[in-house]
Protein backbone atom coordinates (compact mmCIF):
# COMPACT_ATOMS: atom_id res chain seq x y z
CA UNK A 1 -30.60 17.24 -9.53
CA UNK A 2 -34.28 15.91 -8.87
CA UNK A 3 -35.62 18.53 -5.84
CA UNK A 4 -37.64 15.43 -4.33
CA UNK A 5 -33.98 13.15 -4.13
CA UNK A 6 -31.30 14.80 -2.90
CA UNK A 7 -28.74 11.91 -3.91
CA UNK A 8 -27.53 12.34 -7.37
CA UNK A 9 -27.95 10.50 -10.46
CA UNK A 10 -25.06 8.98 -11.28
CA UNK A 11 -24.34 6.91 -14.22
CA UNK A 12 -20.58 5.20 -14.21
CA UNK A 13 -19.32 4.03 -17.65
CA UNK A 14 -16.39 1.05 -18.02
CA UNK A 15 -15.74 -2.57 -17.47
CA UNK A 16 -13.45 -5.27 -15.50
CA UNK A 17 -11.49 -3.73 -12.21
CA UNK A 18 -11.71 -0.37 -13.11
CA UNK A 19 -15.46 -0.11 -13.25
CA UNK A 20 -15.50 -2.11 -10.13
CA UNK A 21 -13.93 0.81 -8.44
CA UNK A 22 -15.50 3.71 -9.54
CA UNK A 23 -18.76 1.59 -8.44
CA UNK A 24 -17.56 0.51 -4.84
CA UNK A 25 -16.83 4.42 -4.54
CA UNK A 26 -19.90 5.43 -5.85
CA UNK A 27 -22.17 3.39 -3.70
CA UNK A 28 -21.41 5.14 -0.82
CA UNK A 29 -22.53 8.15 -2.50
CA UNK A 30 -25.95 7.22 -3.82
CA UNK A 31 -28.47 4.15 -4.17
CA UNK A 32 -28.90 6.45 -7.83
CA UNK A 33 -26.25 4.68 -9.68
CA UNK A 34 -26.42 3.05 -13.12
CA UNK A 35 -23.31 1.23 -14.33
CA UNK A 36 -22.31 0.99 -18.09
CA UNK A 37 -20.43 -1.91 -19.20
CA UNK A 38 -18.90 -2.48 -22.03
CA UNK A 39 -19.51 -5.74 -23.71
CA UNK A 40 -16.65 -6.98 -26.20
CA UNK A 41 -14.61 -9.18 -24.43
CA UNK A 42 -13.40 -12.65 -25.93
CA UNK A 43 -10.97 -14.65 -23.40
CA UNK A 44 -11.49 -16.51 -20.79
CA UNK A 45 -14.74 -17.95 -19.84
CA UNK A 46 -16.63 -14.86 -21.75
CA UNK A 47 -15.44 -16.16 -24.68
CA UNK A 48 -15.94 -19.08 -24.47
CA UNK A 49 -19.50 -18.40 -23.86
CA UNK A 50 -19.66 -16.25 -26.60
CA UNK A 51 -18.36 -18.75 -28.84
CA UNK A 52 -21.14 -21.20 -28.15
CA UNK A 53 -23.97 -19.15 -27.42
CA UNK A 54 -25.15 -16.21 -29.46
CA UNK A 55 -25.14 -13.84 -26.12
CA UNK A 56 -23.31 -10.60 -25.06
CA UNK A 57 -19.64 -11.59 -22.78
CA UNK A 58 -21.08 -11.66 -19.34
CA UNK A 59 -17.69 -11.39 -17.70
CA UNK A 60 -17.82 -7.65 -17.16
CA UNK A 61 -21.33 -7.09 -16.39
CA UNK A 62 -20.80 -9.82 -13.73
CA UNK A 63 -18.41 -7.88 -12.21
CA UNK A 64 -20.64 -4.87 -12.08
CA UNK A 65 -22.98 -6.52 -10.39
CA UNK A 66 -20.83 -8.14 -7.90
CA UNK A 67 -19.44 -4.73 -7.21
CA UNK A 68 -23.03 -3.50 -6.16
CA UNK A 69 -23.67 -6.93 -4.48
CA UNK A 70 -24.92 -5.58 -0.36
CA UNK A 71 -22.25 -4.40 1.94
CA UNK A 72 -23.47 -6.64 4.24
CA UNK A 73 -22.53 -10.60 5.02
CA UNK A 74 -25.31 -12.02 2.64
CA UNK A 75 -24.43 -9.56 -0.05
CA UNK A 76 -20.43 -10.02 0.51
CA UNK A 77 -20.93 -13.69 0.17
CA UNK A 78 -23.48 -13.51 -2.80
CA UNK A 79 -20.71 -11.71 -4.39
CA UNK A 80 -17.82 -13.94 -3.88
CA UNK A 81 -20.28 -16.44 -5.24
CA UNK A 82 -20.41 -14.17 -8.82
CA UNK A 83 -16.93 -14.00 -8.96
CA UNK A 84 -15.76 -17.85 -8.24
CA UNK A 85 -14.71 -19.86 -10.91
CA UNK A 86 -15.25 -24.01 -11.50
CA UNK A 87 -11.76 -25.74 -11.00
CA UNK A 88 -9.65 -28.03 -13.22
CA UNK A 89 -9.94 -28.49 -17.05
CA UNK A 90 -12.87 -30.04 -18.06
CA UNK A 91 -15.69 -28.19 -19.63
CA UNK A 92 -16.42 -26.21 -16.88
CA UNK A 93 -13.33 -25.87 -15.62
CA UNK A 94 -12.33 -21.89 -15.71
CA UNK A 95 -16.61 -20.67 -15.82
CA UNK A 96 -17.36 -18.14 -13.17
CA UNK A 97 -20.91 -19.57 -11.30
CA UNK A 98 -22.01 -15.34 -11.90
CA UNK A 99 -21.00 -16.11 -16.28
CA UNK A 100 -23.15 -19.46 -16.14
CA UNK A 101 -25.91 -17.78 -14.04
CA UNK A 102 -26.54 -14.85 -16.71
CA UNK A 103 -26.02 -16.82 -19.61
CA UNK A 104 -28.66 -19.15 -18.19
CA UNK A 105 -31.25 -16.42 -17.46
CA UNK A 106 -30.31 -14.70 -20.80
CA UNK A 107 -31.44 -17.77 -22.68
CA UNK A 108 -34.59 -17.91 -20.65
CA UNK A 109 -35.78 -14.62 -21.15
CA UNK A 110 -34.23 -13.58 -24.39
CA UNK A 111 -33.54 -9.56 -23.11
CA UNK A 112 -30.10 -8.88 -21.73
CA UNK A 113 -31.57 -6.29 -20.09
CA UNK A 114 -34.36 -8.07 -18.36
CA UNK A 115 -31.84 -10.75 -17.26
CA UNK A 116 -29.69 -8.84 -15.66
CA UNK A 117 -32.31 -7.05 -13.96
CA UNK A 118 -33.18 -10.09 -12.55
CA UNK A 119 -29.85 -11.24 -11.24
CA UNK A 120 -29.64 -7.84 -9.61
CA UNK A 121 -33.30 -8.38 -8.02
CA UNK A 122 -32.47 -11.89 -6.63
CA UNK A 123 -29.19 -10.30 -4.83
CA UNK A 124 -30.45 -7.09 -3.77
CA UNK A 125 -28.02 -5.40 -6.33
CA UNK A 126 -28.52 -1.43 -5.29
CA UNK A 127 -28.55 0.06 -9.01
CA UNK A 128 -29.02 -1.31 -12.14
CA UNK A 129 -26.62 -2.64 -14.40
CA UNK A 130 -26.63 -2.29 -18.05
CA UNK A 131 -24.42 -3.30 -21.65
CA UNK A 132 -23.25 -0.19 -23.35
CA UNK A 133 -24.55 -1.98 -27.02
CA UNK A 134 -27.20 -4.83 -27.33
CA UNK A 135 -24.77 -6.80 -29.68
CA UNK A 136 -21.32 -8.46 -28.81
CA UNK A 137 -18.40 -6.38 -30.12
CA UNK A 138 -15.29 -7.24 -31.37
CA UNK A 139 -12.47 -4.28 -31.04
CA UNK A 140 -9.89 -3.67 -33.57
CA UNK A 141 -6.65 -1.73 -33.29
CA UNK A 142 -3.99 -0.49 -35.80
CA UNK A 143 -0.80 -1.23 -33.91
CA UNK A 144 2.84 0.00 -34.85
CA UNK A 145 5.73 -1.55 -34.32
CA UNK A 146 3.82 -4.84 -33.29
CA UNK A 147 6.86 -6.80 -35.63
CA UNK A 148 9.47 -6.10 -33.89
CA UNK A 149 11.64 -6.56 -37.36
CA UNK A 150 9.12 -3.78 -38.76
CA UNK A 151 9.17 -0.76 -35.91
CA UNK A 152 7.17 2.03 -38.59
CA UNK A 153 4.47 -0.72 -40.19
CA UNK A 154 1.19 -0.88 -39.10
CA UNK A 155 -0.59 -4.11 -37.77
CA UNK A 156 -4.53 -4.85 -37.22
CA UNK A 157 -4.64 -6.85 -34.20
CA UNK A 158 -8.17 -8.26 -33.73
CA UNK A 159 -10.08 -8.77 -30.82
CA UNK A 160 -9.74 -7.28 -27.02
CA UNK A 161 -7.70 -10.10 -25.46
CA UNK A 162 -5.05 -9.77 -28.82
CA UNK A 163 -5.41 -6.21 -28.19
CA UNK A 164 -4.54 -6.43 -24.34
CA UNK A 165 -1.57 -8.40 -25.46
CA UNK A 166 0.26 -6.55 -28.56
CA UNK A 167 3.52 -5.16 -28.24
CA UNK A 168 4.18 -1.97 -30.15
CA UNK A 169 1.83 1.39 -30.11
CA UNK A 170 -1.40 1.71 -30.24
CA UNK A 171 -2.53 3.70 -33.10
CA UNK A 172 -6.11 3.67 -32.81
CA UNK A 173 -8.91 1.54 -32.22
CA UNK A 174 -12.34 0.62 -33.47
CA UNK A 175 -15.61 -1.34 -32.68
CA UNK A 176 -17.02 -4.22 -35.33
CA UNK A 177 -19.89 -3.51 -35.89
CA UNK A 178 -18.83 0.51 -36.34
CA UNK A 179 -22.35 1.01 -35.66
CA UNK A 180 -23.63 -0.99 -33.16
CA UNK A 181 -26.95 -0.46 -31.52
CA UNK A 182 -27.36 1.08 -27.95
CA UNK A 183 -29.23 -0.13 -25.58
CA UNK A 184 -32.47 2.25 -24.77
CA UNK A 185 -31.72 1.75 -21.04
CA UNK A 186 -28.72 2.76 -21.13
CA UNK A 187 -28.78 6.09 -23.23
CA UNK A 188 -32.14 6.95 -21.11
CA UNK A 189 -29.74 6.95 -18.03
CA UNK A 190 -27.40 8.97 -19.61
CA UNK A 191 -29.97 11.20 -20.65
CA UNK A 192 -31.34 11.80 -17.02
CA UNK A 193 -28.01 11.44 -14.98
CA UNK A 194 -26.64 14.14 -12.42
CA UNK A 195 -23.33 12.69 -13.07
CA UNK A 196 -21.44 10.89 -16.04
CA UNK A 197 -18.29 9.00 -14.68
CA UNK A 198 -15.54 7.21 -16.62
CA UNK A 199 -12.83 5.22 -16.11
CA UNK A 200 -10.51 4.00 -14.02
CA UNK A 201 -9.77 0.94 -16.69
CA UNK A 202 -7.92 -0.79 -19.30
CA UNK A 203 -7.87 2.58 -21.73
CA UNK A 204 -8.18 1.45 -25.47
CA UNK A 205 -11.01 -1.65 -24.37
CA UNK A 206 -12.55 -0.27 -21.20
CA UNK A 207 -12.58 3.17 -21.49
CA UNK A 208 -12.56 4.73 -25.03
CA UNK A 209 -15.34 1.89 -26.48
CA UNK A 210 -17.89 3.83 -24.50
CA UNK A 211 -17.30 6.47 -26.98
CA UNK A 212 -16.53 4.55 -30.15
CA UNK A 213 -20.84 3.76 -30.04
CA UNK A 214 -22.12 6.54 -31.89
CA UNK A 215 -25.58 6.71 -30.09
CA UNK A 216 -24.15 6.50 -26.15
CA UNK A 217 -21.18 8.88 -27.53
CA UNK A 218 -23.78 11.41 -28.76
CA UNK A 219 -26.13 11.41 -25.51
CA UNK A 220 -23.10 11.14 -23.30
CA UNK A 221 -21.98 14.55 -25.07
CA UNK A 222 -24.91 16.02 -24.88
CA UNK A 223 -26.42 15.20 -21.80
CA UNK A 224 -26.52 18.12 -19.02
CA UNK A 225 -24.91 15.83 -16.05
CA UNK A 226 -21.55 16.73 -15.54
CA UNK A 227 -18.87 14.70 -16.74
CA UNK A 228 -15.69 13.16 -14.69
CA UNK A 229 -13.04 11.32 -15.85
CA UNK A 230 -11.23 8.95 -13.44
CA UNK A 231 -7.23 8.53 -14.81
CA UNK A 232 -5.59 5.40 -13.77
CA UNK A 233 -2.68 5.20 -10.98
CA UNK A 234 0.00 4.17 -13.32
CA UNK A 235 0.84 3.26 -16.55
CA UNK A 236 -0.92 -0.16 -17.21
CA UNK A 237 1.33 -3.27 -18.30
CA UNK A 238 -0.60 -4.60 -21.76
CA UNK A 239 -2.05 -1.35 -23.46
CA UNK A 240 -0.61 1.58 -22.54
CA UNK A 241 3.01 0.82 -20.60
CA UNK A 242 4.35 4.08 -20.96
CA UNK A 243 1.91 6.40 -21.37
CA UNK A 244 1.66 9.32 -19.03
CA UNK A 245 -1.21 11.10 -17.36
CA UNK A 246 -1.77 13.43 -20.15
CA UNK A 247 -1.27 10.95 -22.80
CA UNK A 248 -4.33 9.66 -21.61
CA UNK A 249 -6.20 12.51 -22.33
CA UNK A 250 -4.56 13.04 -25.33
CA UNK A 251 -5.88 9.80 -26.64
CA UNK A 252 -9.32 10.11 -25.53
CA UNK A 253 -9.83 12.97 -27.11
CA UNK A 254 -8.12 11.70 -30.42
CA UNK A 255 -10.85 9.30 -30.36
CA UNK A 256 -13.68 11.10 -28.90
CA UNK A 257 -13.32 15.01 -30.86
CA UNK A 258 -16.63 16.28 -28.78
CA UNK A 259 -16.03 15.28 -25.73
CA UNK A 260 -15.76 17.91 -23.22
CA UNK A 261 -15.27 17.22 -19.13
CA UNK A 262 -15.70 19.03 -15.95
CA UNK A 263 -13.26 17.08 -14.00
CA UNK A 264 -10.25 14.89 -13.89
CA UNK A 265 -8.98 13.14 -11.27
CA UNK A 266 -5.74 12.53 -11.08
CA UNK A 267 -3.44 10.36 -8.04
CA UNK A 268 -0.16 12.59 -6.99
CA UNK A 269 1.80 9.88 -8.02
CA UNK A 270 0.42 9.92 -11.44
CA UNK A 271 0.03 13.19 -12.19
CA UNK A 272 3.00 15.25 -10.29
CA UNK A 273 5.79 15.80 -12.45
CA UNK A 274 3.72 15.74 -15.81
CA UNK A 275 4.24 19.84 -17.28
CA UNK A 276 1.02 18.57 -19.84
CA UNK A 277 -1.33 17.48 -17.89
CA UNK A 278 -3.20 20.44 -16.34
CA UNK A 279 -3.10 21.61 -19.91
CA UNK A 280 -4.83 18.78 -21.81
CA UNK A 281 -6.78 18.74 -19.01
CA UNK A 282 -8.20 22.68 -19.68
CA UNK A 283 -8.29 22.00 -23.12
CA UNK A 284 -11.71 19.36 -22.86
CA UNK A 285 -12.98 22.08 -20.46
CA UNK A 286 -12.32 20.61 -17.25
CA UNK A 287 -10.53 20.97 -13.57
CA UNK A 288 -7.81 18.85 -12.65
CA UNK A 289 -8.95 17.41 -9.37
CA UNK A 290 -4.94 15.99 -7.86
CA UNK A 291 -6.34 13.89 -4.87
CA UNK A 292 -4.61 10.81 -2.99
CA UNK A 293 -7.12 8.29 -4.31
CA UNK A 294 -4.36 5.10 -4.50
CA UNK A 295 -4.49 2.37 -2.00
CA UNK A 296 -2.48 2.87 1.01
CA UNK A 297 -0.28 -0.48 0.78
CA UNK A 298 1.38 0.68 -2.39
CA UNK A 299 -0.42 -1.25 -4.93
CA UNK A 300 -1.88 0.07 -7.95
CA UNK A 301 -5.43 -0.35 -6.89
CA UNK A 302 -7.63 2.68 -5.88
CA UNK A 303 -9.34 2.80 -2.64
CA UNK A 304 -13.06 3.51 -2.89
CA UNK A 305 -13.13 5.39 0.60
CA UNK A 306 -10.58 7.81 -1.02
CA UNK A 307 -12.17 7.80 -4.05
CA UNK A 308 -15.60 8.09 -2.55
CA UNK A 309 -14.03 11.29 -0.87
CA UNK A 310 -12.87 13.16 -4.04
CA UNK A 311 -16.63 12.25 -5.67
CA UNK A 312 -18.01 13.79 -2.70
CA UNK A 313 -16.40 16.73 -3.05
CA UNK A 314 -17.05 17.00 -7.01
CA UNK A 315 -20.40 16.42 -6.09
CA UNK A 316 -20.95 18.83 -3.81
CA UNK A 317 -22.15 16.15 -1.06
């Protein structure tokens, strides 16, 4: 940690809701704080854009930046402004303003990276906000059991909405390009964090892409910031329905072989009752950190004051 800046370093690696709440924790932590997003969604309004326009899916970078929008009335309401969508179904109908905004700069300026800079500057984002590859990517997954008449055959399902959607098990997924390139940005973060963290999120096309881009996978395993690892509260509905804490892990490091941690954490209600988890857990080098991080009404959302408190304590702050 820099001697002259207390705060930490953080860099936060994901996309869609989950990033969004490792970020609204984080923010409370440190003005230091880089988010990661991975770029290869293809429904909705991001893929539509996609389709037309030779750009990176905005949708999830959006969201990043509405996430670090100011906690204040002007930045609340720039941020509701990201996030709503143009009604009814003509050929606007279904954008998000934040989508058109970035795609507009991006065709300006020609840099990703310099356009969402400036979308940051103009709302007083606090951190930057970066793609995880400078190229849109398409994920692929080997799925069994997605014919229901064929339970042991093995299906490519193409694409991350497709992916979201299949019914059967995931095998394993990978990124088209395999080799896509990273953005500089992005692995100099890495390279200089205090703290790598990843997940909450969709698993197989939130989480695990981070690590399927051989440059970020190599700097975030060999950077010195220590790693955490965020599990989700439940089982999610599309990807993973019945997969249990540890399965998680298991499947991470299927996928990522050098990864090693320093901490998971882990709700009660996910992880009590799970005989593998603590050790799966041990076996990527890391302490299983069993917190109450879950929304107090029930839902399967985390709270970022509870989360904020268990990164605290990781941190040391």
């Amino acid at each position: 940690m820099n001697p002259f800046n207390p705060l930490p370093a953080v860099v936060a690696l994901g996309g869609g809701h989950g990033l969004s709440a490792s970020l609204s924790a984080l923010r409370q932590l440190t003005p230091r704080l880089t988010a990661i997003v991975t770029v290869a969604d293809d429904g909705g309004s991001s893929g539509r854009l996609r389709d037309e326009f030779p750009i990176l899916p905005p949708g999830d970078l959006r969201m990043a930046l509405a996430a670090l929008c100011g906690d204040d009335e002007v930045g609340r309401a720039w941020a509701a402004v990201l996030q709503s969508r143009f009604p009814g179904d003509g050929p606007l109908g279904g954008h998000s303003i934040g989508n058109l905004l970035i795609a507009g700069l991006w065709q300006q300026l020609s840099d990703p990276v310099a356009g969402l800079d400036m979308v940051a500057a103009m709302l007083n984002v606090e951190g930057r906000v970066l793609p995880m590859a400078a190229v849109p990517l398409v994920i692929e997954a080997e799925v069994i059991g997605a014919d229901p008449s064929s339970p042991d055959e093995r299906t490519l399902v193409v694409g991350q909405e497709e992916v979201a959607l299949a019914t059967g098990d995931i095998a394993n997924v990978r990124l088209v390009p395999a080799n896509p390139p990273a953005v500089a940005e992005a692995l100099a973060a890495v390279a200089t964090a205090d703290y790598i963290v990843l997940g909450p999120g969709s698993w197989y096309s939130s989480v695990i892409p981070h690590l399927l881009v051989p440059e970020l996978a190599r700097a975030i395993e060999t950077s010195q910031a220590r790693r955490i690892l965020t599990l989700n509260l439940v089982p999610t509905a599309d990807e993973t329905p019945a997969y249990t804490a540890s399965r998680h892990i298991e499947v991470l490091a299927e996928h990522a072989p050098g990864l090693r941690l320093d901490a998971v954490v882990a709700d009660p209600s996910f992880a009590d009752g799970d005989t593998h988890l603590a050790t799966f857990v041990a076996s990527l080098g890391a302490k299983l950190v069993v917190a109450p991080v879950r929304m107090r009404d029930g839902s399967a959302r985390h709270d970022p004051h509870l989360l904020a408190s268990v990164y605290a304590g990781i941190m040391g702050l």
